[in-house]
PDB file of N, CA and C in Angstrom:
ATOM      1  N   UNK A   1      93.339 115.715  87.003  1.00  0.00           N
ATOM      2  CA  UNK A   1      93.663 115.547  88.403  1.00  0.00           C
ATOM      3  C   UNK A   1      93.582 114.071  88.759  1.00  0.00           C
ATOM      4  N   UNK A   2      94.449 113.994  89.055  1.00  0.00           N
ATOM      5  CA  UNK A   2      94.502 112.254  89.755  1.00  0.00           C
ATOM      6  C   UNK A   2      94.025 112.150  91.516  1.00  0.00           C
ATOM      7  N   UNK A   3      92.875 111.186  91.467  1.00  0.00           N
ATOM      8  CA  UNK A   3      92.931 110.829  93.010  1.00  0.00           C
ATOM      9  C   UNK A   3      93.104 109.481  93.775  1.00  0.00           C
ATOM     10  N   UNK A   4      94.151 109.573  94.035  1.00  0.00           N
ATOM     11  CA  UNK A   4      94.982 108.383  94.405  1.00  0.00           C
ATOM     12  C   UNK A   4      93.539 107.624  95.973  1.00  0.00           C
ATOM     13  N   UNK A   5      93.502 106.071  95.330  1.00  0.00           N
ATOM     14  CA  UNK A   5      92.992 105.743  96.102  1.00  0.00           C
ATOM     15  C   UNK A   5      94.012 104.121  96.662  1.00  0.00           C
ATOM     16  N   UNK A   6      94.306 104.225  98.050  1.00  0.00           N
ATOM     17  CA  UNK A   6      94.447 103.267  98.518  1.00  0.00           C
ATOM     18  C   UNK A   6      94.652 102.403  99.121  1.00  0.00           C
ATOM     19  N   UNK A   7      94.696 100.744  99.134  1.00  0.00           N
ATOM     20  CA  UNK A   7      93.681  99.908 100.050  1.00  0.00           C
ATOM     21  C   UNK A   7      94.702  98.809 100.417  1.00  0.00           C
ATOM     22  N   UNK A   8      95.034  98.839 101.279  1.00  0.00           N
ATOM     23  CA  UNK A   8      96.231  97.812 101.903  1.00  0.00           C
ATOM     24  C   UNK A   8      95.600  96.048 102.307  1.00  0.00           C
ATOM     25  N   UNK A   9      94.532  96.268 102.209  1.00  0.00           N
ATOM     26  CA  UNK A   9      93.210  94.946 102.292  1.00  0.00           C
ATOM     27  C   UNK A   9      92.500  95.122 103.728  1.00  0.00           C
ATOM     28  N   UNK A  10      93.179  96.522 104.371  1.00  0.00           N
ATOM     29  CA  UNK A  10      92.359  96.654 105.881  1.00  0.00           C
ATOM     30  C   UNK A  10      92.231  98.372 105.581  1.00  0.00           C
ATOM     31  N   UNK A  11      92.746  99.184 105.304  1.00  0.00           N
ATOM     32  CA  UNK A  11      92.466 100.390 105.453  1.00  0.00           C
ATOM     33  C   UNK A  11      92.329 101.093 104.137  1.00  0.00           C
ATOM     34  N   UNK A  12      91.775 102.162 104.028  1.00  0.00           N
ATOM     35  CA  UNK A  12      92.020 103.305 103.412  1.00  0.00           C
ATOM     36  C   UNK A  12      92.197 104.581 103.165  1.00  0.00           C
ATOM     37  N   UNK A  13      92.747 105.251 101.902  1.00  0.00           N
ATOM     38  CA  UNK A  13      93.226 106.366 102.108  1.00  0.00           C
ATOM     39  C   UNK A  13      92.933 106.864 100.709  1.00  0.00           C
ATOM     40  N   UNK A  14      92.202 107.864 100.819  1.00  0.00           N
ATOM     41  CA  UNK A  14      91.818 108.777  99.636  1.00  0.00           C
ATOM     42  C   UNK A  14      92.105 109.392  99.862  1.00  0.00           C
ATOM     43  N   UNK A  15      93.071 110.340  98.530  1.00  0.00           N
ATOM     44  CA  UNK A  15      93.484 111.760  98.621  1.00  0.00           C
ATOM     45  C   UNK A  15      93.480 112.279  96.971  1.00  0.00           C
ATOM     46  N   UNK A  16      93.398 113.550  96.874  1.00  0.00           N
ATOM     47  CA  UNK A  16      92.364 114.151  98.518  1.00  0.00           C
ATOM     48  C   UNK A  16      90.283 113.859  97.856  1.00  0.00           C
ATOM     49  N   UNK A  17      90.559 114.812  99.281  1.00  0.00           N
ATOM     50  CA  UNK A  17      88.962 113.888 100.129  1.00  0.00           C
ATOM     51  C   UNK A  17      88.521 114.866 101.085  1.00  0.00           C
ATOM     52  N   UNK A  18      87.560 115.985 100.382  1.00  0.00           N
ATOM     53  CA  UNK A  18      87.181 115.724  99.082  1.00  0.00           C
ATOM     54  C   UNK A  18      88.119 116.507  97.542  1.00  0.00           C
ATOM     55  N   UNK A  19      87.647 115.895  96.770  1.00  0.00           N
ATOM     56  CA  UNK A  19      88.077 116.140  95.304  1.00  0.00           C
ATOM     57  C   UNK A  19      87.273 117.413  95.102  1.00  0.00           C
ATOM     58  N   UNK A  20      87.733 118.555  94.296  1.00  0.00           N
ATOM     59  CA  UNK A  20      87.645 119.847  94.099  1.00  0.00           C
ATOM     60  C   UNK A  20      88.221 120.056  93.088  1.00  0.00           C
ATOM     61  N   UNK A  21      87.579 120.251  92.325  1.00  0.00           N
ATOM     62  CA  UNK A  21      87.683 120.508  90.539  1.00  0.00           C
ATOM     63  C   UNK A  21      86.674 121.280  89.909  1.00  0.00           C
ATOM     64  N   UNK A  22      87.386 122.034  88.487  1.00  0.00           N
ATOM     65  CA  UNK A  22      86.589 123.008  87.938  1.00  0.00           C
ATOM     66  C   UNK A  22      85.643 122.100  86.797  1.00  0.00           C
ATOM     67  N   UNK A  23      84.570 122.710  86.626  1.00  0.00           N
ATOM     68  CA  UNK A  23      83.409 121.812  85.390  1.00  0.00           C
ATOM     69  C   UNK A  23      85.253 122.155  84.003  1.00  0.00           C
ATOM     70  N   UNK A  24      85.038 120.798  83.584  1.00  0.00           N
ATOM     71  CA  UNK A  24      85.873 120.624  82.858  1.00  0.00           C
ATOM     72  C   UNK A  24      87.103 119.696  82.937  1.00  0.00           C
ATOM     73  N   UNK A  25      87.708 119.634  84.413  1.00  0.00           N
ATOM     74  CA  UNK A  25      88.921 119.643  84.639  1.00  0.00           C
ATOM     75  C   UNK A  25      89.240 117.965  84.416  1.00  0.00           C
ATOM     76  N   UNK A  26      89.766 116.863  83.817  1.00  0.00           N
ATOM     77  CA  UNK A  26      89.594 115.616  83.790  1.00  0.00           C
ATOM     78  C   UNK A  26      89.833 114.797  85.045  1.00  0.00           C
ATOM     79  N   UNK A  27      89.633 113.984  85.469  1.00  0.00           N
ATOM     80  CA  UNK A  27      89.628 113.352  87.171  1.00  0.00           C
ATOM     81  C   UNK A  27      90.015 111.956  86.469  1.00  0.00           C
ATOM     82  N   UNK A  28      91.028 111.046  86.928  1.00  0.00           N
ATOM     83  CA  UNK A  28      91.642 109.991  87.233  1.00  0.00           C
ATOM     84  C   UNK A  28      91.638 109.440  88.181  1.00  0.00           C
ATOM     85  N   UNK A  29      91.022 108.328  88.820  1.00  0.00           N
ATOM     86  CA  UNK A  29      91.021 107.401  90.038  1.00  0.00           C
ATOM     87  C   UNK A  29      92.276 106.578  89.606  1.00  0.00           C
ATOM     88  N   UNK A  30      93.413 107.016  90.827  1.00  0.00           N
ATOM     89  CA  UNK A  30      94.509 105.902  90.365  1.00  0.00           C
ATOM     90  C   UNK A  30      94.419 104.609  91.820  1.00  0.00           C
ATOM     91  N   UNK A  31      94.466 103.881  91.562  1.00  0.00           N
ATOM     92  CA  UNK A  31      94.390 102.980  92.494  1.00  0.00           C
ATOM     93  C   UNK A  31      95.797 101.781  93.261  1.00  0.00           C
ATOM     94  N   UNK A  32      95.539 101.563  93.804  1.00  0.00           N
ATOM     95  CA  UNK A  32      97.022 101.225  94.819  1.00  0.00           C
ATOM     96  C   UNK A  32      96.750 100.300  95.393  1.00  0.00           C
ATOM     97  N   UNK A  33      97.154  98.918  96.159  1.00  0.00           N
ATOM     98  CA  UNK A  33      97.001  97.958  96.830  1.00  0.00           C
ATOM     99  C   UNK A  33      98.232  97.713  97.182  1.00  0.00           C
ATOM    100  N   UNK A  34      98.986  98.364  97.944  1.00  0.00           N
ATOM    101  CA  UNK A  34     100.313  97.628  98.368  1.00  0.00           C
ATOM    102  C   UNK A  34     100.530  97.028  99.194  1.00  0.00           C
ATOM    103  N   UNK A  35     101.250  95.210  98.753  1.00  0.00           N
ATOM    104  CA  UNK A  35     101.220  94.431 100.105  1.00  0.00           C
ATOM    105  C   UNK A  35      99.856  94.078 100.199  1.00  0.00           C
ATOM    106  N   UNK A  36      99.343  94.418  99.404  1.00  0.00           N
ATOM    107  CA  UNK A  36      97.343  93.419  99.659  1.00  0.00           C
ATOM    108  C   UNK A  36      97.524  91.526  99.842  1.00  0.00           C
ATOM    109  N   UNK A  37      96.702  91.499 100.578  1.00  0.00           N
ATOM    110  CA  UNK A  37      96.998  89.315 100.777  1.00  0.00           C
ATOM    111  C   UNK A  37      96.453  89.476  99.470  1.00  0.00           C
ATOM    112  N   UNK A  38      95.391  89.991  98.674  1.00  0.00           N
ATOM    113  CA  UNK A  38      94.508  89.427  97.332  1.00  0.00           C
ATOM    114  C   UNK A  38      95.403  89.339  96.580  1.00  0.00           C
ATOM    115  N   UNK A  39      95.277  87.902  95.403  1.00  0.00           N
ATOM    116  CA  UNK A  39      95.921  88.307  94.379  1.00  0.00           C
ATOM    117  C   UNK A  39      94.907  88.822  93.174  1.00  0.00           C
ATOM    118  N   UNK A  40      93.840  88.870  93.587  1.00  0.00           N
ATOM    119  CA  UNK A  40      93.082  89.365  92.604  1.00  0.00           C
ATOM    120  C   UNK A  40      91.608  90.322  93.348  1.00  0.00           C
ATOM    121  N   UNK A  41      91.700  91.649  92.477  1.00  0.00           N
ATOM    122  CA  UNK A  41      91.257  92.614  93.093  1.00  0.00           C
ATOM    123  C   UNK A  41      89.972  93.457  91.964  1.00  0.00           C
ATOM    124  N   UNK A  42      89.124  93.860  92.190  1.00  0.00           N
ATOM    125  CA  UNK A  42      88.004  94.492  91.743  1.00  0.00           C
ATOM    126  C   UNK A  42      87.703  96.158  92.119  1.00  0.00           C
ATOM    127  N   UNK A  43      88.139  97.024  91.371  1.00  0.00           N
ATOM    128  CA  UNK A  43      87.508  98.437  92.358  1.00  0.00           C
ATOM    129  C   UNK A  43      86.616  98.935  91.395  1.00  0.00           C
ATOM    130  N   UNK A  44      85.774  99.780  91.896  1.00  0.00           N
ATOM    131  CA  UNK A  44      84.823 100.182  91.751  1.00  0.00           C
ATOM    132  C   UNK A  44      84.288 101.413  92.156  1.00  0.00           C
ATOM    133  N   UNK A  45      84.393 102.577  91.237  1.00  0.00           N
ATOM    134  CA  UNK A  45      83.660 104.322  91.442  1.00  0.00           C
ATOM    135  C   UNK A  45      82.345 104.311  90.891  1.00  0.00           C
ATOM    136  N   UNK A  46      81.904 104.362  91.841  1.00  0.00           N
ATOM    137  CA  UNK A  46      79.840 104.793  91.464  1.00  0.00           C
ATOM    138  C   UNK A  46      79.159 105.241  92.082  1.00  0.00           C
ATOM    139  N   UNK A  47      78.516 106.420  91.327  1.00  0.00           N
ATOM    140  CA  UNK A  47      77.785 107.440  91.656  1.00  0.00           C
ATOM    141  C   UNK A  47      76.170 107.466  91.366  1.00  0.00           C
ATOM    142  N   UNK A  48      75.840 107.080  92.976  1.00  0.00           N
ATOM    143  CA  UNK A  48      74.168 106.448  92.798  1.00  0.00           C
ATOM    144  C   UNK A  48      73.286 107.347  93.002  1.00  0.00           C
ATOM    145  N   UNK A  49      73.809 108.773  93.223  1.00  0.00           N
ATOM    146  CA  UNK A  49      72.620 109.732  93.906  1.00  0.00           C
ATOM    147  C   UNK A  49      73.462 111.333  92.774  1.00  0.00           C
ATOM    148  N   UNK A  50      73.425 111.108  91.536  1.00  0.00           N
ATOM    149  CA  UNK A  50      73.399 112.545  90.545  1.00  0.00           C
ATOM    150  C   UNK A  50      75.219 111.717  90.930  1.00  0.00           C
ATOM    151  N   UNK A  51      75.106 112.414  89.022  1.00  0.00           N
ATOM    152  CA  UNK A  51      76.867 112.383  88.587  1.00  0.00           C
ATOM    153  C   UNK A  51      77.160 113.441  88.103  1.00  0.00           C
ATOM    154  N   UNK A  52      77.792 114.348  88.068  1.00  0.00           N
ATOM    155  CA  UNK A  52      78.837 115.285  86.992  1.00  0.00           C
ATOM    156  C   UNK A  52      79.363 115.203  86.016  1.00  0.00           C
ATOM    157  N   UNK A  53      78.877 113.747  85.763  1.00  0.00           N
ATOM    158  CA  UNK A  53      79.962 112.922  84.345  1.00  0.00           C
ATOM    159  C   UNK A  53      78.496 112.984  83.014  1.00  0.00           C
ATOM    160  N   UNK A  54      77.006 113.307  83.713  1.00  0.00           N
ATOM    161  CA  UNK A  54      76.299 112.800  82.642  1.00  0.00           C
ATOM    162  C   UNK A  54      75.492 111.787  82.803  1.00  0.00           C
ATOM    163  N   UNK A  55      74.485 111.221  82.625  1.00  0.00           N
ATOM    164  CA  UNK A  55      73.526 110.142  83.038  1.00  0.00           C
ATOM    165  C   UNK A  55      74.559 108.612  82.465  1.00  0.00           C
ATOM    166  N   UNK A  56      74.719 108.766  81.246  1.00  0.00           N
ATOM    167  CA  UNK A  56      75.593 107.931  80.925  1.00  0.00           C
ATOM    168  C   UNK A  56      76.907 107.056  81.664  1.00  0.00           C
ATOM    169  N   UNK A  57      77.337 107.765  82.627  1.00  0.00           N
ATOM    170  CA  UNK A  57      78.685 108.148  83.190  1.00  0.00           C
ATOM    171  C   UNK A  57      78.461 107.891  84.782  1.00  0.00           C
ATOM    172  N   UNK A  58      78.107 106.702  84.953  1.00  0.00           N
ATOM    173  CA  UNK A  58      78.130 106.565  86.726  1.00  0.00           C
ATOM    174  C   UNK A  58      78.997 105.491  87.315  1.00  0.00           C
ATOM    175  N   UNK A  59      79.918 104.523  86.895  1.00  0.00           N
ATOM    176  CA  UNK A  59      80.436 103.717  87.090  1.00  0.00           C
ATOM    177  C   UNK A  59      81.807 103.178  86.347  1.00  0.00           C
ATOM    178  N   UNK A  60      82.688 103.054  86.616  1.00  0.00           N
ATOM    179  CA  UNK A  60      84.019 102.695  86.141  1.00  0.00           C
ATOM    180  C   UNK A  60      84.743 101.925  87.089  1.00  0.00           C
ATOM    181  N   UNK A  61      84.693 100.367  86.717  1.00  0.00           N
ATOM    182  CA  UNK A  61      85.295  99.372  87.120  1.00  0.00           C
ATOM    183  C   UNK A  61      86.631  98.748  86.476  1.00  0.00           C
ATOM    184  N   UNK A  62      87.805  98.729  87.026  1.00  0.00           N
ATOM    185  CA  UNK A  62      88.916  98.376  86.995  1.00  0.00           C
ATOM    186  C   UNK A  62      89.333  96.835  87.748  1.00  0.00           C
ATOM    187  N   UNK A  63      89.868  96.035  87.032  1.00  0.00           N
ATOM    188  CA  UNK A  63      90.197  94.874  87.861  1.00  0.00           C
ATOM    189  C   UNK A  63      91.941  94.580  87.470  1.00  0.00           C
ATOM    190  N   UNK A  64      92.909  94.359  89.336  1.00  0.00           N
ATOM    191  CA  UNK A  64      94.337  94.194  89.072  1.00  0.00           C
ATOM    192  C   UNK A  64      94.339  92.876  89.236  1.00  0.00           C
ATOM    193  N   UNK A  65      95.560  92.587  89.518  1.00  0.00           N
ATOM    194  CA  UNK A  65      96.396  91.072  89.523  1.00  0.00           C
ATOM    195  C   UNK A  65      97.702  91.719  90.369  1.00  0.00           C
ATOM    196  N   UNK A  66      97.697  90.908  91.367  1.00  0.00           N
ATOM    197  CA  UNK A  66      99.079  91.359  92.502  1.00  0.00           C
ATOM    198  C   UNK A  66     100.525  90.742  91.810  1.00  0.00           C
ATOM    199  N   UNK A  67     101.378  91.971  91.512  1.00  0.00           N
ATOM    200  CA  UNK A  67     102.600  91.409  91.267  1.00  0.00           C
ATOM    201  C   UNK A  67     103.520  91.508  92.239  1.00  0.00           C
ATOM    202  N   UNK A  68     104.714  90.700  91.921  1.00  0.00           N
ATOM    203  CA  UNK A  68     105.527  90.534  92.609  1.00  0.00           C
ATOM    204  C   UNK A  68     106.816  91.771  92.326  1.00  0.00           C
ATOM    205  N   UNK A  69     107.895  91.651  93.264  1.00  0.00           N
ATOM    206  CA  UNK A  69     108.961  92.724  93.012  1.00  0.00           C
ATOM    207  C   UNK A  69     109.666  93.048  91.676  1.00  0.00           C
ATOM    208  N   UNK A  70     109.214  91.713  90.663  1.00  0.00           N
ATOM    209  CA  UNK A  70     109.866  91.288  89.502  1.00  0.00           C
ATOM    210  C   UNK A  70     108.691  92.279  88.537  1.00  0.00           C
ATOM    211  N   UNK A  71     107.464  92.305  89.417  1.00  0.00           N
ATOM    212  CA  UNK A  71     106.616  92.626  88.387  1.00  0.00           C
ATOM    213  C   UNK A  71     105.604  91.666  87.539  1.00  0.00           C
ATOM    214  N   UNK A  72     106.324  90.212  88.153  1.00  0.00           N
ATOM    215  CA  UNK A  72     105.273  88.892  87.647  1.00  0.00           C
ATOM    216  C   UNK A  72     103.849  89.048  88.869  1.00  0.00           C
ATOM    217  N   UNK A  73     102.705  88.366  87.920  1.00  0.00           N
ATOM    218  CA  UNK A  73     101.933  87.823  88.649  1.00  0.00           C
ATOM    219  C   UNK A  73     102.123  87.154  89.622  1.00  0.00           C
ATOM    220  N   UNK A  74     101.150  87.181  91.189  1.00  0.00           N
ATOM    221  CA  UNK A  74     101.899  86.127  92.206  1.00  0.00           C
ATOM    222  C   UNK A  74      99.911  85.856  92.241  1.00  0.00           C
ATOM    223  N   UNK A  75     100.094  84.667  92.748  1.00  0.00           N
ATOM    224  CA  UNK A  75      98.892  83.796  93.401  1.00  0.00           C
ATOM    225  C   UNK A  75      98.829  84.218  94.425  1.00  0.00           C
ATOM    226  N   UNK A  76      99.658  84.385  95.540  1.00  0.00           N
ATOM    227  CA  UNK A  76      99.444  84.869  96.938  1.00  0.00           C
ATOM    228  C   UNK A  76      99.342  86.451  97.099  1.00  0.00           C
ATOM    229  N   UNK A  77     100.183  87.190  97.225  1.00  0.00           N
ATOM    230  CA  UNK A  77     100.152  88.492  97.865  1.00  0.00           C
ATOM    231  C   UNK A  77     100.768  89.879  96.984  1.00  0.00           C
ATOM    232  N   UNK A  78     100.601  90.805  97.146  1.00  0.00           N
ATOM    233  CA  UNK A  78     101.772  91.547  95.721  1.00  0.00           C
ATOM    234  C   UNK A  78     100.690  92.930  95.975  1.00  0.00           C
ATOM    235  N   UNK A  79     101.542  93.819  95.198  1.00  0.00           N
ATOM    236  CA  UNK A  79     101.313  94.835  94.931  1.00  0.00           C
ATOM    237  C   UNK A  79      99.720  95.188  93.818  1.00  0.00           C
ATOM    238  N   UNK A  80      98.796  96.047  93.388  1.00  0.00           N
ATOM    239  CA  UNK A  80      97.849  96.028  92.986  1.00  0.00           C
ATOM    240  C   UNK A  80      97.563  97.586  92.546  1.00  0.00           C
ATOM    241  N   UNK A  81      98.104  97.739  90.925  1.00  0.00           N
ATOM    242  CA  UNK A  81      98.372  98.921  90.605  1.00  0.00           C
ATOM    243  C   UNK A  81      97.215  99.125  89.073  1.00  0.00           C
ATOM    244  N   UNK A  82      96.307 100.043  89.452  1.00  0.00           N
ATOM    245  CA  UNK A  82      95.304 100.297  87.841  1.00  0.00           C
ATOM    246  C   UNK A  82      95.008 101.792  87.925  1.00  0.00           C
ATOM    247  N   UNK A  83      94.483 102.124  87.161  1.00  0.00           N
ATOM    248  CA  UNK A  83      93.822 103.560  86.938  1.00  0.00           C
ATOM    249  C   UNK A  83      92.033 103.432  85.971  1.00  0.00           C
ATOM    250  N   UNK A  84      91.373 104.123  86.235  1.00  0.00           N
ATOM    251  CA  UNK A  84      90.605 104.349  85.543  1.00  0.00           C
ATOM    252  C   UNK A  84      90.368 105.584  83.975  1.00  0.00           C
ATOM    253  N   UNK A  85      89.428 105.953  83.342  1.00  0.00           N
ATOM    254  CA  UNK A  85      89.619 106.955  82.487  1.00  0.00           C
ATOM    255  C   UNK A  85      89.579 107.728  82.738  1.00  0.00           C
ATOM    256  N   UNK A  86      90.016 108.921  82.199  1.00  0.00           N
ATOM    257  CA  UNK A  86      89.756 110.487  82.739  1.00  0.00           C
ATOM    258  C   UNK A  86      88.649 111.230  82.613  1.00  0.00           C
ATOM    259  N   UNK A  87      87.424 110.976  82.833  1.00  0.00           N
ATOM    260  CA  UNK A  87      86.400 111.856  82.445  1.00  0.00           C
ATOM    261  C   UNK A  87      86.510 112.960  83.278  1.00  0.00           C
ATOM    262  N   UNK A  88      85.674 114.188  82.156  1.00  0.00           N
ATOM    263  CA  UNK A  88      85.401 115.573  82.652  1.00  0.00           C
ATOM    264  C   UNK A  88      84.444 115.502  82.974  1.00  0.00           C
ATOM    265  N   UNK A  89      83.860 116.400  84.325  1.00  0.00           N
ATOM    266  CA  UNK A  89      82.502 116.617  85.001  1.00  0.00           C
ATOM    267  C   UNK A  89      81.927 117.801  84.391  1.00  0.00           C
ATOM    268  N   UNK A  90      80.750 117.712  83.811  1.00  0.00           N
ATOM    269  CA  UNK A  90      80.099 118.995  82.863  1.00  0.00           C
ATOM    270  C   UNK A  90      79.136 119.657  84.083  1.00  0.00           C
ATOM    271  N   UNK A  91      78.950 119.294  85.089  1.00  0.00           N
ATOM    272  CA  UNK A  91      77.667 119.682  85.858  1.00  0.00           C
ATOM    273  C   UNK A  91      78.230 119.987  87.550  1.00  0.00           C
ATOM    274  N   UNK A  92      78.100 121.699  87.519  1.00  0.00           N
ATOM    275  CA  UNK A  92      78.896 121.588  89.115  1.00  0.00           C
ATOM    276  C   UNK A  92      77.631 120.690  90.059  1.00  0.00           C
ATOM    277  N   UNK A  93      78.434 121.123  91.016  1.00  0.00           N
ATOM    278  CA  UNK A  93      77.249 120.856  92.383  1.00  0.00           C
ATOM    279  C   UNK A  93      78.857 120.014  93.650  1.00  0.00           C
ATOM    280  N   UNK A  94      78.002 119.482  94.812  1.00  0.00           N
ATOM    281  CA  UNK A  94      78.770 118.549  95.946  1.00  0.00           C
ATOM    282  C   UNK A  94      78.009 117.110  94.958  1.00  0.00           C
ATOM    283  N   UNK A  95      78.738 116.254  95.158  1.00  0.00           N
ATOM    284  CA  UNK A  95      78.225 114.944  94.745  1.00  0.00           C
ATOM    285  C   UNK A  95      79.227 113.983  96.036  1.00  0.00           C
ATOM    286  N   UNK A  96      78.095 113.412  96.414  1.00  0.00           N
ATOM    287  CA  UNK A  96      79.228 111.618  97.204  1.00  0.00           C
ATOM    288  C   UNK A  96      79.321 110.852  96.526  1.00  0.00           C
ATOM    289  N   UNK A  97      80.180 110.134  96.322  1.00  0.00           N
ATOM    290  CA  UNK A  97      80.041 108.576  95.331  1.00  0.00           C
ATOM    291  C   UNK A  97      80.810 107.498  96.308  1.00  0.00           C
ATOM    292  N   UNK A  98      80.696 106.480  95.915  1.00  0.00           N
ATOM    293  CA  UNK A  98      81.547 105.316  96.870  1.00  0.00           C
ATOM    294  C   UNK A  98      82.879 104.826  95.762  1.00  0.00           C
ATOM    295  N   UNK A  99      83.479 103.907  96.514  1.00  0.00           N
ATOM    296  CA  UNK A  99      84.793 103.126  95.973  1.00  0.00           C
ATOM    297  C   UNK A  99      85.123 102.128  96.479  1.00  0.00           C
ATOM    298  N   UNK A 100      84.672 101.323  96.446  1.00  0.00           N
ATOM    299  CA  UNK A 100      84.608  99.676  96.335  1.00  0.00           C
ATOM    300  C   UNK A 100      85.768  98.544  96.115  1.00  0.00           C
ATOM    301  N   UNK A 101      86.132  98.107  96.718  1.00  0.00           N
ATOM    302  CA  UNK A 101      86.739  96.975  96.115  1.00  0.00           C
ATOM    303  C   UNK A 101      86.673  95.895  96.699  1.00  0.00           C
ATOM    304  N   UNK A 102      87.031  94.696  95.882  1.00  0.00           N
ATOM    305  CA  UNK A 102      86.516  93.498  96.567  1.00  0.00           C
ATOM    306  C   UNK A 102      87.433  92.232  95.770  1.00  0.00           C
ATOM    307  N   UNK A 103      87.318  91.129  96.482  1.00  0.00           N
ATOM    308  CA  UNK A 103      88.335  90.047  95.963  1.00  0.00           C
ATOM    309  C   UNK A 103      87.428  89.153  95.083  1.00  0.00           C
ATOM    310  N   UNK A 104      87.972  89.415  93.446  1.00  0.00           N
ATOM    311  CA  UNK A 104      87.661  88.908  92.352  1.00  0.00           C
ATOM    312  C   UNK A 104      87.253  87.113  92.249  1.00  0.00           C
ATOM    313  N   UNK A 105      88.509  86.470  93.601  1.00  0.00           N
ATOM    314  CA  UNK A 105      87.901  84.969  93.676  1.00  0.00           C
ATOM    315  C   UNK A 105      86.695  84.556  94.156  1.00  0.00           C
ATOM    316  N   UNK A 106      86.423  84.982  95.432  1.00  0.00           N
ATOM    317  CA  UNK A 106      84.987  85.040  95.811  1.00  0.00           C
ATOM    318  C   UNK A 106      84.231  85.934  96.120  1.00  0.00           C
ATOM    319  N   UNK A 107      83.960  87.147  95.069  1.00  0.00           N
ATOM    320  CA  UNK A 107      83.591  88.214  95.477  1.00  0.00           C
ATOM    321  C   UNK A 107      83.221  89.101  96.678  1.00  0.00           C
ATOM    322  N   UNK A 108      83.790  88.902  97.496  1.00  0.00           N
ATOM    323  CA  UNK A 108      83.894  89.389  98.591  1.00  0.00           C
ATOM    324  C   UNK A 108      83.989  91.007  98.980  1.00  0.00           C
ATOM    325  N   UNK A 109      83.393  91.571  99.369  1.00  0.00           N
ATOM    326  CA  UNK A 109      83.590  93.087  99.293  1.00  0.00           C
ATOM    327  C   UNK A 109      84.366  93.488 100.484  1.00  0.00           C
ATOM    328  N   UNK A 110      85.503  94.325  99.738  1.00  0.00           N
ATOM    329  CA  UNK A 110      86.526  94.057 101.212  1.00  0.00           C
ATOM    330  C   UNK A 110      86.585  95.549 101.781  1.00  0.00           C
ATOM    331  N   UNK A 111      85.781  96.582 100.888  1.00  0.00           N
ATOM    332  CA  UNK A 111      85.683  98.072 101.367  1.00  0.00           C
ATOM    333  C   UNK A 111      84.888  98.442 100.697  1.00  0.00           C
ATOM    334  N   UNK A 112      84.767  99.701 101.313  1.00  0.00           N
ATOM    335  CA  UNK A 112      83.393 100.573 100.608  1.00  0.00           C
ATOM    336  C   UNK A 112      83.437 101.956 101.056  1.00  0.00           C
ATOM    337  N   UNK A 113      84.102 102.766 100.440  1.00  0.00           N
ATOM    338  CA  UNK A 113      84.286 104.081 101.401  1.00  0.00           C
ATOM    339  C   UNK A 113      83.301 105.344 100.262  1.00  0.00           C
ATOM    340  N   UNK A 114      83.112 106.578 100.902  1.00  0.00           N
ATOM    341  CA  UNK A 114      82.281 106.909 100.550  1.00  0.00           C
ATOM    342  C   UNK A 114      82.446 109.032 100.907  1.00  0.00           C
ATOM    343  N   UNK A 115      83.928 109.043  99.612  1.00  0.00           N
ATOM    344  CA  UNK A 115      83.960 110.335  99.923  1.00  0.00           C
ATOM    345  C   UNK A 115      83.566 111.413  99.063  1.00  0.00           C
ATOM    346  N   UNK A 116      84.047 112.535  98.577  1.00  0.00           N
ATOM    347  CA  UNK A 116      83.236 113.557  98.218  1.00  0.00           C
ATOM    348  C   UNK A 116      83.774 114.221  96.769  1.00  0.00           C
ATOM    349  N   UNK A 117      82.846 114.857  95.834  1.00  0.00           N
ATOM    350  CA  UNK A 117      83.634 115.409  94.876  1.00  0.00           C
ATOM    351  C   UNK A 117      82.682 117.048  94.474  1.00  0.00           C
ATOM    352  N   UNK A 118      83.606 117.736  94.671  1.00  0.00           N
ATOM    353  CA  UNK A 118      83.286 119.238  94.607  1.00  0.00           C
ATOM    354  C   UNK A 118      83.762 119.740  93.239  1.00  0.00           C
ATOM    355  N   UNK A 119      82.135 119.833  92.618  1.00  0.00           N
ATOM    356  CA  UNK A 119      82.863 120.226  91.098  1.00  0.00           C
ATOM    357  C   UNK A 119      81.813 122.499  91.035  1.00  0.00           C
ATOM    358  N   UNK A 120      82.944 123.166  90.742  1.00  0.00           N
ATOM    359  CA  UNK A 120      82.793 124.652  90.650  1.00  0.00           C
ATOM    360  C   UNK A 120      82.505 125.185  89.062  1.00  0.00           C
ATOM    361  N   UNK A 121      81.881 126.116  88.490  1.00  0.00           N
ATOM    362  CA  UNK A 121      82.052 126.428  87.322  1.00  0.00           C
ATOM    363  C   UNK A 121      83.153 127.295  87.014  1.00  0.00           C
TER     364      UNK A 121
END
């Protein structure tokens, strides 16, 4: 299951929210920045209060580079396209986790949202 997260450099939009999946099912954070001013971007899924993934398994950080319509790198403004891995959740329960991102030049944290993942046996 893919859950599309994303961050225009002022808002966001997770979908869906919350995430509802069977113990097993693999989960993908795909991530989006369209039209972001950053040209360089940091996101971030972590789960500080119990994971489904395993003690091992609380954090997966992805970093883009804004391209242009061509698809080149731009210094100024551009599009901001990554995914993370697919892990399976072995452990039902409700879990919150956050999603983060922030501008890679001066680390700046430019969001922090904080929605839900419903894993069933």
């Amino acid at each position: 299951m893919d859950v599309v997260v994303k961050f225009d450099g002022r808002r966001w939009v997770i979908s869906p929210d919350p995430v509802k999946v069977k113990v097993g099912t693999a989960i993908r954070w795909v991530f989006n920045g369209p039209n972001c001013p950053y040209p360089r971007l940091r996101w971030t899924v972590y789960f500080h209060h119990g994971t489904p993934f395993g003690p091992w398994q609380t954090v997966w950080t992805i970093d883009t580079n804004a391209t242009n319509q061509d698809g080149a790198f731009s210094e100024k403004e551009g599009d901001h396209k990554g995914a993370t891995a697919s892990p399976s959740p072995s452990e039902p329960g409700e879990f919150k986790y956050s999603v983060k991102v922030e501008n890679r030049d001066d680390h700046t944290i430019l969001g922090d949202d904080d929605p839900k993942l419903i894993v069933w046996q």
